[in-house]
Each structure stands twice: as structure tokens, then as C-alpha cells.
Protein backbone atom coordinates (compact mmCIF):
# COMPACT_ATOMS: atom_id res chain seq x y z
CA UNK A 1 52.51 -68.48 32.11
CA UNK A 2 54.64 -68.14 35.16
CA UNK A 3 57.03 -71.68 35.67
CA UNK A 4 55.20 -72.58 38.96
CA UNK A 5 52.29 -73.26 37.24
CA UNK A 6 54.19 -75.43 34.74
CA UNK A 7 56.22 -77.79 37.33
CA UNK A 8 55.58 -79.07 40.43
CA UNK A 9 53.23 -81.08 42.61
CA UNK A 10 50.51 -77.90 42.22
CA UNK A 11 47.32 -79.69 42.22
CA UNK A 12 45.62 -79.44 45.78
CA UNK A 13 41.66 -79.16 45.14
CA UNK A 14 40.08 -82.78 45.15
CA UNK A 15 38.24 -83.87 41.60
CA UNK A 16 35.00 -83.97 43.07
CA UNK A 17 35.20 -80.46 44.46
CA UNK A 18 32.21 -78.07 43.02
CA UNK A 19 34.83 -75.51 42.11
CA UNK A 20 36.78 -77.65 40.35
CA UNK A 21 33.08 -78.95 37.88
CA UNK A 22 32.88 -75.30 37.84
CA UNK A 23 35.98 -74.61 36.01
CA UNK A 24 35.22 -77.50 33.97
CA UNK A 25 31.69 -76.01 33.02
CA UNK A 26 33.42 -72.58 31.91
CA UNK A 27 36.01 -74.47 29.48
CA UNK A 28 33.37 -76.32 28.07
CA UNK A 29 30.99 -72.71 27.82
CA UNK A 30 33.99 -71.20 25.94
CA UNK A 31 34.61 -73.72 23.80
CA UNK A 32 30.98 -73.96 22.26
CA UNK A 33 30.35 -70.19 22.28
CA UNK A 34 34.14 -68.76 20.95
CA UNK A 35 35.80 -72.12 20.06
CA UNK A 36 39.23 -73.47 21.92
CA UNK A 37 41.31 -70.42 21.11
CA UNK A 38 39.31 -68.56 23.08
CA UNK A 39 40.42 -70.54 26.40
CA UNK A 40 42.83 -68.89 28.78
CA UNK A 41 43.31 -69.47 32.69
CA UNK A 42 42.13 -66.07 33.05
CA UNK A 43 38.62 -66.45 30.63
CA UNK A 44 38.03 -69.84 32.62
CA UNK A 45 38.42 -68.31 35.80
CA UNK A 46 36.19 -65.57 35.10
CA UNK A 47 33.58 -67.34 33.55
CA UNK A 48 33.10 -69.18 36.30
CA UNK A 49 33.22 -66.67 38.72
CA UNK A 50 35.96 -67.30 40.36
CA UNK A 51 39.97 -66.04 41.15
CA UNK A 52 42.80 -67.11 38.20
CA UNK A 53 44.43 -68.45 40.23
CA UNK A 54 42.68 -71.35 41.63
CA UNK A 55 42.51 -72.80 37.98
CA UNK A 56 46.50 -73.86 38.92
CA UNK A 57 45.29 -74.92 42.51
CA UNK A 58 43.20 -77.67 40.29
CA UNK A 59 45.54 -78.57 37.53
CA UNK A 60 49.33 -77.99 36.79
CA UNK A 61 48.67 -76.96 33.44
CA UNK A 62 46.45 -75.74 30.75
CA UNK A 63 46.22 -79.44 28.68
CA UNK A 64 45.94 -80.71 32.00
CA UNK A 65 42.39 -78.40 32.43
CA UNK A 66 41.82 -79.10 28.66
CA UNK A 67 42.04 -83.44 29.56
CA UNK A 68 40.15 -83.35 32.61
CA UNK A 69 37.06 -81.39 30.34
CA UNK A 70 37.33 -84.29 28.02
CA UNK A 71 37.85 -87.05 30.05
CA UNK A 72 34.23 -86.12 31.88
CA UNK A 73 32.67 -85.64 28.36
CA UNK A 74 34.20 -89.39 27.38
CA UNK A 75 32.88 -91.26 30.81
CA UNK A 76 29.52 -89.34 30.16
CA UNK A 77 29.35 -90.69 26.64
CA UNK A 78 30.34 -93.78 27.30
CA UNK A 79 27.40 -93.99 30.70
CA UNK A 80 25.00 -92.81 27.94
CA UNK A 81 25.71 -95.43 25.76
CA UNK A 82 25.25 -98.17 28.12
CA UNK A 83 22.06 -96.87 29.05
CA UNK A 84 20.85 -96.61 25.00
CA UNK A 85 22.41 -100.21 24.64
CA UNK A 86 20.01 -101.30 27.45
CA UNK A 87 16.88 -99.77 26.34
CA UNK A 88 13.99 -101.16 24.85
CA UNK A 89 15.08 -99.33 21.29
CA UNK A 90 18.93 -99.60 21.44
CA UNK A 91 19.27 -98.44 17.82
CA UNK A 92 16.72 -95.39 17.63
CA UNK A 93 18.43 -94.40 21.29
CA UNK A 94 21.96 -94.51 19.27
CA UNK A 95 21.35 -92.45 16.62
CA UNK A 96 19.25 -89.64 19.24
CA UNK A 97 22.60 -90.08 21.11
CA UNK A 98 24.69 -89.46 17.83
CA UNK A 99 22.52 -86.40 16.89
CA UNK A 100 23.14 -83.67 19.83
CA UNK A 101 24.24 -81.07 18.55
CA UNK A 102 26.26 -79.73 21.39
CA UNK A 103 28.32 -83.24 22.06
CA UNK A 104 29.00 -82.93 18.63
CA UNK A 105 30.26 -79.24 18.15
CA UNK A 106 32.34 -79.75 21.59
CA UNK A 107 33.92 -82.78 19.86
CA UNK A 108 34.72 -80.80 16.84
CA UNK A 109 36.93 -78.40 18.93
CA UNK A 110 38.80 -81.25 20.39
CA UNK A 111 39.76 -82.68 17.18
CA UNK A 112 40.69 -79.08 16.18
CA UNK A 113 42.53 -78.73 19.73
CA UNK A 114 44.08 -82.42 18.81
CA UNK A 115 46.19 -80.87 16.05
CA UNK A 116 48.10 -79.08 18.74
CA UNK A 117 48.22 -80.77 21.33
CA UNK A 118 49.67 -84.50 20.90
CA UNK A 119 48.69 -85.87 24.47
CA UNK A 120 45.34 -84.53 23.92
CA UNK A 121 44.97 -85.83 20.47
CA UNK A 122 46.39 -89.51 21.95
CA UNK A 123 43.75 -89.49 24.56
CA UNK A 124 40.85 -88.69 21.74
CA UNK A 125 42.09 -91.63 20.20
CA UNK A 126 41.87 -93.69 23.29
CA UNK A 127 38.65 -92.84 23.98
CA UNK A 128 36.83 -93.32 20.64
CA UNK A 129 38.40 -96.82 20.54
CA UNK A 130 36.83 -97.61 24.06
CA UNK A 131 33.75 -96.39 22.52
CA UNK A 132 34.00 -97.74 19.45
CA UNK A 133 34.55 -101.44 21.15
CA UNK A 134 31.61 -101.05 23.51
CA UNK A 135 29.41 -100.12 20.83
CA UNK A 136 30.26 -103.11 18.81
CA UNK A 137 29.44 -105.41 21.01
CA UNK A 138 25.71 -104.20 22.16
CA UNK A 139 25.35 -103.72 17.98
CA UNK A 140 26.46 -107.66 17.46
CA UNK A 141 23.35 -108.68 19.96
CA UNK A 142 21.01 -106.34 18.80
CA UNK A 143 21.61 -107.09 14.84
CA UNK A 144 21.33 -110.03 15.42
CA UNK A 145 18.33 -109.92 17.29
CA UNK A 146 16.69 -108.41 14.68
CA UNK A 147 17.53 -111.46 12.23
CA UNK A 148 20.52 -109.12 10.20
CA UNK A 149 23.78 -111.11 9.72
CA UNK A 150 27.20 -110.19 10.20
CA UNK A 151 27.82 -110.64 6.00
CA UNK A 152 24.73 -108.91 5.59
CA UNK A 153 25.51 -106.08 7.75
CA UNK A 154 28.52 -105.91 9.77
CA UNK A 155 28.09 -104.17 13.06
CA UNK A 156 31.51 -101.86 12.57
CA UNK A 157 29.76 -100.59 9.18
CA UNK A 158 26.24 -100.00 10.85
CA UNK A 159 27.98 -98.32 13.73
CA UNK A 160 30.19 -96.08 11.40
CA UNK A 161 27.37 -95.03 9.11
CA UNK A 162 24.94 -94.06 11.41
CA UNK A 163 27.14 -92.23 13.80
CA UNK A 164 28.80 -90.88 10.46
CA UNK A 165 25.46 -89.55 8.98
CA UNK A 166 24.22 -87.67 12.13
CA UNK A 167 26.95 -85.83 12.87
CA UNK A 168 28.14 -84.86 9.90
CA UNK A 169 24.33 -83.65 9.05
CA UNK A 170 25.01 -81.83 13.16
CA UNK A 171 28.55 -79.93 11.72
CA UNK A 172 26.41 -78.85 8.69
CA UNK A 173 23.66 -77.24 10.31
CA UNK A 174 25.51 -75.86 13.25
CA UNK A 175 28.95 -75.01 11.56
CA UNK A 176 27.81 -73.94 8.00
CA UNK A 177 23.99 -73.20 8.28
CA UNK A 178 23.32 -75.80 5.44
CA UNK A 179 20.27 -77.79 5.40
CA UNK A 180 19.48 -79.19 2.08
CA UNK A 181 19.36 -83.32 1.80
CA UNK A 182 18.91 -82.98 5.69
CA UNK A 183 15.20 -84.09 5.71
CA UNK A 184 15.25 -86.52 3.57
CA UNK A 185 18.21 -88.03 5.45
CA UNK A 186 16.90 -88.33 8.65
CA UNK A 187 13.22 -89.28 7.05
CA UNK A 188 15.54 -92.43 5.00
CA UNK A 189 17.82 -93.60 8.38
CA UNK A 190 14.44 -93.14 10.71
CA UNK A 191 12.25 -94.82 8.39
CA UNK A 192 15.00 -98.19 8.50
CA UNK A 193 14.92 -98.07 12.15
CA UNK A 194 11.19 -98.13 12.31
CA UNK A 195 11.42 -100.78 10.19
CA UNK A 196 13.90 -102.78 13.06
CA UNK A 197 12.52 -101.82 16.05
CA UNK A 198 9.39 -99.98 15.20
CA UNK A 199 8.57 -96.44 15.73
CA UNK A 200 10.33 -94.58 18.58
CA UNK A 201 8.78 -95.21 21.64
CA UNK A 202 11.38 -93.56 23.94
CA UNK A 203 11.98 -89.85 25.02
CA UNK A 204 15.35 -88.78 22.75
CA UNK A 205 18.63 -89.96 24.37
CA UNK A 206 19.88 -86.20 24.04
CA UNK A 207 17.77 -84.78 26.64
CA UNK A 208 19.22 -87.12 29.09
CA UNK A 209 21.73 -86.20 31.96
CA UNK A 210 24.85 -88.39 33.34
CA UNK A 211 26.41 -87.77 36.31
């Protein structure tokens, strides 16, 4: 990579530019169809139909392009949250949220990313804490609104396990092609949450869009 990409006041293009969501949309398109490796200036660039080198007119580096991808995933998670927190079925619209597949396998390549990349892996961190902290407070109200105590149920253990149990059963499927116990899984966590809130009345979370 030539040093003028690496140093320098380089990035021009403003972050709500369409070419700049563009180049965003092709890191994320590599990522889920050839994994992280698989993301050079050059692939980005040409997946999104555009010259190499306005990818450096947009950001100085390549963790620079790599942040700015998650950074819209994170505020798009987090907007989706709020919105399943606010629903009539906060806890069916959580673990919908938890089970997309393709949030999920994109996450799985920034942890994998994360091992490389220690300003990457500290903003992962910084993220899931935000998210983690948000969540726990909608899931204090809405346990308790459903009559479950704290010492019954503490809202950091219902948050772990459910968004624990979905994705993992997402990596399985998608990663490894594995299946068995899935059913029965799903059948056990939905059957609880029809048993809190009924049975789901809302379209799933995952087909939403966030802008």
C-alpha cells in the first residue's frame, strides 16, 4: 500500500456521500460471501463499481474502511433494538432480532478480524457494552412487567441466554450445516415466550430496515 494512503489528512468525500455507503455495501458483500481475508482496496472498489482509488479519497486506511462498516452495523443494531424494546412484544422482537442470520455471520468475521486488528477488536468491545447496557435496562421493565423478579431471573442472564442460544444455533446452521437439537430449541425458547407475552403477534424484527 503506497505511504500516501497511510498518512495524511486523505479523507475528502463526506460520510453521507452515496459512494462512500457504496463502498461500505461492497466490504460488507465480501465479507459474507469470501470472509474478511478476502477484502482488499482493489476487491472493494470493484465490487462496487467504482475506481481504487476513491476507497483512499473516503478513508486513510484499510481499518479505517473496516471501522466505518462496523460502526454503521453497531448504530443499526442498536436503532433496531430500541424499536424491539418499544414494541408491543419486546421479548419475541429480541430474540427475531438475535436470530438473522446475516447480522450474525457478519459479526463472526469481525470477531475473527478482531484478532488482528487491536483498534478494531477495542471498538467491538465498545459497542457490545453499549448494547449490552441498553438492553438491560428495557429487559429490567419488561421482566418485571411480566411479574419475574430480579432473584428469579436476572435480566443480564435472560439477555445472555437468549441472545446466546440464537446465534450460536445461526453459526451452526450457516457455518457448519448442522441442524440437529435446532427444532426443539427454538420450539422450547418460543414456547416460554408465548408463555410471557403470548404468541407472536408482530412481523419478525429481521425483515426490518434502519437507516
Amino acid at each position: 500500500m503506497p505511504r500516501s494512503h497511510e498518512k495524511g489528512p486523505r479523507r475528502i468525500g463526506t460520510d453521507t456521500s452515496k459512494t462512500r455507503a457504496a463502498l461500505l455495501d461492497a466490504v460488507e458483500k465480501l465479507m459474507l460471501e469470501e470472509g474478511y481475508a478476502s477484502v482488499s482496496s482493489r476487491r472493494v472498489a470493484a465490487k462496487a463499481g467504482l475506481k481504487p482509488q476513491l476507497v483512499y479519497y473516503y478513508f486513510r486506511t484499510m481499518d479505517d474502511l473496516f471501522l466505518a462498516v462496523f460502526r454503521r452495523r453497531a448504530e443499526q443494531g442498536l436503532k433496531r433494538q430500541t424499536l424491539a424494546m418499544a414494541s408491543v412484544q419486546p421479548l419475541w422482537a429480541l430474540w427475531d432480532l438475535s436470530r438473522d442470520p446475516r447480522g450474525t455471520a457478519l459479526t463472526m468475521e469481525f470477531i475473527a478480524l478482531a484478532n488482528h486488528r487491536k483498534a478494531i477488536r477495542a471498538e467491538i468491545a465498545s459497542a457490545a457494552e453499549r448494547f449490552r447496557a441498553e438492553q438491560l435496562e428495557g429487559l429490567k421493565a419488561v421482566l418485571g412487567r411480566y411479574g419475574i423478579s430480579a432473584e428469579h431471573c436476572p435480566p443480564v442472564v435472560f439477555a445472555v441466554l437468549l441472545s446466546s442460544i440464537s446465534r450460536f444455533l445461526v453459526i451452526e446452521r450457516v457455518t457448519l450445516g448442522m441442524s440437529t437439537g435446532h427444532v426443539e430449541t427454538v420450539t422450547f425458547v418460543e414456547d416460554y415466550l408465548s408463555r410471557l407475552e403470548g404468541e407472536r403477534q408482530l412481523p419478525s424484527m429481521r425483515a426490518m430496515r434502519v437507516k
